[in-house]
C-alpha atoms as a PDB file:
ATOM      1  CA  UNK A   1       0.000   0.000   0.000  1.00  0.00           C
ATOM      2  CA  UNK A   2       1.449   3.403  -0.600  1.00  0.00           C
ATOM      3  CA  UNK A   3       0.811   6.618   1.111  1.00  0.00           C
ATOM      4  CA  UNK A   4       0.891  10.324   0.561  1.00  0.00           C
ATOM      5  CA  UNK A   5       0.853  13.177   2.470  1.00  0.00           C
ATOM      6  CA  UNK A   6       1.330  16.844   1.511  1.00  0.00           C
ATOM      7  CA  UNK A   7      -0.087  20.633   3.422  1.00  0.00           C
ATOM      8  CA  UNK A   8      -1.862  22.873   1.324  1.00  0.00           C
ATOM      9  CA  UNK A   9      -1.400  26.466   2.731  1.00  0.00           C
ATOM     10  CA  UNK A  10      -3.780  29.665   1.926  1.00  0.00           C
ATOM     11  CA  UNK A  11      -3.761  32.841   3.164  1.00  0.00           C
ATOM     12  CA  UNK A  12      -7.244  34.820   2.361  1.00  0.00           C
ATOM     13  CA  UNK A  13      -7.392  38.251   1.676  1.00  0.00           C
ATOM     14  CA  UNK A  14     -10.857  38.381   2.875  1.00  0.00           C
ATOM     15  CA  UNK A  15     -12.086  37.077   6.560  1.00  0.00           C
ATOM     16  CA  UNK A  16     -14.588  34.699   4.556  1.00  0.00           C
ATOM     17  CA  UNK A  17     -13.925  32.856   1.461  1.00  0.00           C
ATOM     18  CA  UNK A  18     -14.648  29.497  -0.310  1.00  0.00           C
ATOM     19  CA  UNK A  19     -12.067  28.488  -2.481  1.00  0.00           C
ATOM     20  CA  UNK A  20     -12.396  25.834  -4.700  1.00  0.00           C
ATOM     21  CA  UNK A  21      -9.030  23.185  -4.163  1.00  0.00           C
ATOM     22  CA  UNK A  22      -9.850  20.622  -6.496  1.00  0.00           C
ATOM     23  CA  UNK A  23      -7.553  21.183  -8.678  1.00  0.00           C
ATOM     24  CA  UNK A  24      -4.887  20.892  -5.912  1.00  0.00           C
ATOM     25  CA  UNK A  25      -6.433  17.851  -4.935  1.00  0.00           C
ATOM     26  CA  UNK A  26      -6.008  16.305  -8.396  1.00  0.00           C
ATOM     27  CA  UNK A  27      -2.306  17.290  -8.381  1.00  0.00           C
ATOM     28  CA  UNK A  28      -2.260  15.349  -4.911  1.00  0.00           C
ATOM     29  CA  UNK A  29      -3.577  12.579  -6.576  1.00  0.00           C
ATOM     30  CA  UNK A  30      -1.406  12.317  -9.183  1.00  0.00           C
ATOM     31  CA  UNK A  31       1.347  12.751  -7.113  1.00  0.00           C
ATOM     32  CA  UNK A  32       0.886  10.211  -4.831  1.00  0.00           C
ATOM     33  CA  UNK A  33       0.728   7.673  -7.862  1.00  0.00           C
ATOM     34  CA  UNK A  34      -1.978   6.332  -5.997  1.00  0.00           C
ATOM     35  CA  UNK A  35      -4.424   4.311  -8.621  1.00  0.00           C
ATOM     36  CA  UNK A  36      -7.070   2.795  -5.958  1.00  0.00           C
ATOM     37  CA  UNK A  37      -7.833   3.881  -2.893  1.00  0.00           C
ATOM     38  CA  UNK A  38      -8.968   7.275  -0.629  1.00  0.00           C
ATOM     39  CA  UNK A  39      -8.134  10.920  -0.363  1.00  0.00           C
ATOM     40  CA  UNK A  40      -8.569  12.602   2.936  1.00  0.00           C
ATOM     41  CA  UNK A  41      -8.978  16.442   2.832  1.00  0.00           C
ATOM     42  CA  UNK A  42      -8.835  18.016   6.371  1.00  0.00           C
ATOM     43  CA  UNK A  43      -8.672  21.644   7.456  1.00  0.00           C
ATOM     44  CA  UNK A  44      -5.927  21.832  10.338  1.00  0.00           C
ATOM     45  CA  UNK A  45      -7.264  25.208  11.933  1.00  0.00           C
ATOM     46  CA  UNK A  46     -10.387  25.179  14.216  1.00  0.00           C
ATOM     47  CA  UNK A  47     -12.304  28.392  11.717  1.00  0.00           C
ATOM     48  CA  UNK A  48     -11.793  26.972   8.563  1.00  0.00           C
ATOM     49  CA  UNK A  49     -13.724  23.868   6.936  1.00  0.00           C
ATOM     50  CA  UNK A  50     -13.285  21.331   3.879  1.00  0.00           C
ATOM     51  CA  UNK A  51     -16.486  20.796   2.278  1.00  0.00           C
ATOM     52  CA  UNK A  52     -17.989  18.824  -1.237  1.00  0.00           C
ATOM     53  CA  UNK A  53     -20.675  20.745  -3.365  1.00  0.00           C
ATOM     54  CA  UNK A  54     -21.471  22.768  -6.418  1.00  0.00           C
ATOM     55  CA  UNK A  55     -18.844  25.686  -7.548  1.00  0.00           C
ATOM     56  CA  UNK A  56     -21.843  27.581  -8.637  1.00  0.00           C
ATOM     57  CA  UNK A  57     -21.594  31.517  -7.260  1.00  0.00           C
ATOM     58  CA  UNK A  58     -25.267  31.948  -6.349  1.00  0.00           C
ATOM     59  CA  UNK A  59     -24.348  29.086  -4.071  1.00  0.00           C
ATOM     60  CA  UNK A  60     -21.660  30.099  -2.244  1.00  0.00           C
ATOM     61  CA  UNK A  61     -23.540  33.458  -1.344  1.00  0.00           C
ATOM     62  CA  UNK A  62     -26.214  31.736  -0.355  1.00  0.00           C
ATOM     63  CA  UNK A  63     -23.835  29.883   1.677  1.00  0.00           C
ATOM     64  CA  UNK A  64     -22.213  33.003   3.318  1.00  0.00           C
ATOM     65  CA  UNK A  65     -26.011  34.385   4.334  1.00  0.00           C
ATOM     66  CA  UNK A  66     -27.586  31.246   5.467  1.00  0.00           C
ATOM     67  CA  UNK A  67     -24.049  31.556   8.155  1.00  0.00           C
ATOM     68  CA  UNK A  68     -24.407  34.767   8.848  1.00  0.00           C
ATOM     69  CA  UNK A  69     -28.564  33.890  10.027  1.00  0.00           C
ATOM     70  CA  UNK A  70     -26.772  30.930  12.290  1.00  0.00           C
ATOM     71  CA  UNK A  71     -23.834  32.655  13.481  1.00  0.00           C
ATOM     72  CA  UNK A  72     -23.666  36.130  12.891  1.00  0.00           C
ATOM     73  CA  UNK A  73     -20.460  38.105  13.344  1.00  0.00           C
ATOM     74  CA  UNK A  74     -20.837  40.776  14.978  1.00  0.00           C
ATOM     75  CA  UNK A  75     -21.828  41.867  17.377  1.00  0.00           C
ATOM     76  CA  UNK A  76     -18.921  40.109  18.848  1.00  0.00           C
ATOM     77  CA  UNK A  77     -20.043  40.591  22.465  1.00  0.00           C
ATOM     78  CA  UNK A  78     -22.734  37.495  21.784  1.00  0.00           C
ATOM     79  CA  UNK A  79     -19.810  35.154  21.945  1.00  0.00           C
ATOM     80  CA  UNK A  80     -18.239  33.909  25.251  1.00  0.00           C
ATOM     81  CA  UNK A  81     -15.406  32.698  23.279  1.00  0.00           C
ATOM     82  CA  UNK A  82     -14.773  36.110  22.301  1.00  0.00           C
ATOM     83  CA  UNK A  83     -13.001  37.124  25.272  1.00  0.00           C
ATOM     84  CA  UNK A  84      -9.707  37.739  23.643  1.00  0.00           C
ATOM     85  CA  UNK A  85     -10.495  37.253  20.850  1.00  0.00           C
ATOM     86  CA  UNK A  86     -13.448  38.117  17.802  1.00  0.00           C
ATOM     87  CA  UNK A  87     -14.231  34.656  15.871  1.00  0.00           C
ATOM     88  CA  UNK A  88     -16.855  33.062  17.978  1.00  0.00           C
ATOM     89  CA  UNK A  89     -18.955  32.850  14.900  1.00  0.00           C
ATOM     90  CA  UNK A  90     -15.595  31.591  12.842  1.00  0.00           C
ATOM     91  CA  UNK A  91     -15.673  28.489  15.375  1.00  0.00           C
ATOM     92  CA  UNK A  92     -19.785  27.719  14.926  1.00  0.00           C
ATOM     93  CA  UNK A  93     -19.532  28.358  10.750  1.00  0.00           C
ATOM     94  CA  UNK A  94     -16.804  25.465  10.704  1.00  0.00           C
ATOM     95  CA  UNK A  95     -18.673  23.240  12.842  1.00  0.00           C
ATOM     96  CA  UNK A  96     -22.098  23.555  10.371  1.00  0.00           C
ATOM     97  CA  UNK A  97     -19.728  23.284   7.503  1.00  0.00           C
ATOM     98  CA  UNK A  98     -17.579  20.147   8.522  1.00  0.00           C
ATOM     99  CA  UNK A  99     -13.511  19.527   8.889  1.00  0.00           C
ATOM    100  CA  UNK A 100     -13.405  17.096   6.530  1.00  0.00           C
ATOM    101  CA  UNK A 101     -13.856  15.185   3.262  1.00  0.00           C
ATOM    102  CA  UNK A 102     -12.871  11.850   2.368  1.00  0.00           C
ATOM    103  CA  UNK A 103     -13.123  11.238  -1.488  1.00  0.00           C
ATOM    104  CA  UNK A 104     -12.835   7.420  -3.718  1.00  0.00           C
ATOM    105  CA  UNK A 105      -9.904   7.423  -6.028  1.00  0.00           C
ATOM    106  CA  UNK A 106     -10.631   5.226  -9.233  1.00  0.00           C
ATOM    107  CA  UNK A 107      -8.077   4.454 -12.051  1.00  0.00           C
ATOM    108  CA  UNK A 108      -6.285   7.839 -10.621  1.00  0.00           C
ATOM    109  CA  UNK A 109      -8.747   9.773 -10.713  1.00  0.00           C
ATOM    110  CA  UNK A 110     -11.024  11.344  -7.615  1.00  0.00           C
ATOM    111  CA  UNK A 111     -14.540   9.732  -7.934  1.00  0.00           C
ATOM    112  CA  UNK A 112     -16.724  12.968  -7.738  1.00  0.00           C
ATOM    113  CA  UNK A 113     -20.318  13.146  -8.820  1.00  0.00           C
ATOM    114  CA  UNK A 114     -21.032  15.699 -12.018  1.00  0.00           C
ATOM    115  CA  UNK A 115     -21.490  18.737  -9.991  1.00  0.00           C
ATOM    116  CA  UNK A 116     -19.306  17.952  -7.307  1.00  0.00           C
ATOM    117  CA  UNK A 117     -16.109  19.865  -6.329  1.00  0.00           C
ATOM    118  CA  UNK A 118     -14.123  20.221  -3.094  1.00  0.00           C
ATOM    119  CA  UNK A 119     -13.807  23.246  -1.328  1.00  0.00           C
ATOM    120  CA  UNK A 120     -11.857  25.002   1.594  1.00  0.00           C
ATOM    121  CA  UNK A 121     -13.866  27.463   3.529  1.00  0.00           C
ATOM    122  CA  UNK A 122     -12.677  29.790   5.070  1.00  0.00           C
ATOM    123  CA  UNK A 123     -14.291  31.794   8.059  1.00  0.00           C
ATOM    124  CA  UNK A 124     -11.840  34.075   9.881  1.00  0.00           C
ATOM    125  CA  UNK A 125      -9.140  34.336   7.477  1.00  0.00           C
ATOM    126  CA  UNK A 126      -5.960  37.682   6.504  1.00  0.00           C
ATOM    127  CA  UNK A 127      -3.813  34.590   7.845  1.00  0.00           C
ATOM    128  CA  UNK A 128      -2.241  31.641   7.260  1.00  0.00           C
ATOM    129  CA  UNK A 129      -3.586  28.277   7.385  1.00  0.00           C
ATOM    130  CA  UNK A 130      -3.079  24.454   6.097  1.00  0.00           C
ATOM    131  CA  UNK A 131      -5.017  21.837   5.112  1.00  0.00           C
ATOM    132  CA  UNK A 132      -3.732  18.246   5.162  1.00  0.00           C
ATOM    133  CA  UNK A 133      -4.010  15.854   2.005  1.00  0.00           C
ATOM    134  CA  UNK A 134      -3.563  12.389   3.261  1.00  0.00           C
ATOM    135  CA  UNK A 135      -4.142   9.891   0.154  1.00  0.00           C
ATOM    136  CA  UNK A 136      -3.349   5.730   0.874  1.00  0.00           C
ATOM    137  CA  UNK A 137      -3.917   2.521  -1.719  1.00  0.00           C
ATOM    138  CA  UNK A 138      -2.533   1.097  -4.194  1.00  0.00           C
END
């Protein structure tokens, strides 16, 4: 069985942002030289968030105020987290959104439905932050 395992680092300009990694993942993939077998996608900070779904912009706004209904940013004084800090909301967004995806890989290839395409989201960003590609098989 082989193994891969490689950091992906961003660094957002905004404090919220979806970015679409796919295409990093599919480097990964052929990296690894992995033909059979699974891709794990993590985000390795505690405000971010790996997700699968549609790269479609409507979407992702919809995305960003459906969040902002559950866990609205300001004010920041609704938060006890936000004692030394401001992202309570940062920590609740990446809890709704997930850590993680795990993803097939067929004939070296990720096994995505039609409209699907992985994403790292990003939810108190202006710093800089990893996610973890850890691909096994054969």
């Amino acid at each position: 069985m082989k193994h891969f395992r490689k950091e992906l680092w961003f660094e957002t300009r905004l404090r919220r942002e979806l970015i679409n990694i796919t295409p990093e993942l599919d480097r990964c993939v052929s990296e690894s030289g992995v033909q059979n077998g699974l891709a794990l996608c993590n985000a390795m900070h505690i405000t971010a968030s790996v997700f699968i779904n549609d790269d479609e912009s409507g979407l992702h706004q919809d995305f960003e105020e459906w969040l902002e209904q559950l866990a609205p940013e300001k004010p920041h004084s609704r938060y006890r987290h936000n004692t030394y800090e401001d992202n309570g909301d940062a920590h609740l967004k990446r809890t709704i959104m997930g850590r993680e995806v795990v993803v097939a890989i067929t004939d070296g290839r990720l096994d995505l439905g039609p409209w699907e395409q992985v994403f790292y989201g990003e939810f108190d960003g202006k710093r800089r932050k990893r996610v973890l590609v850890k691909i096994i098989g054969e």
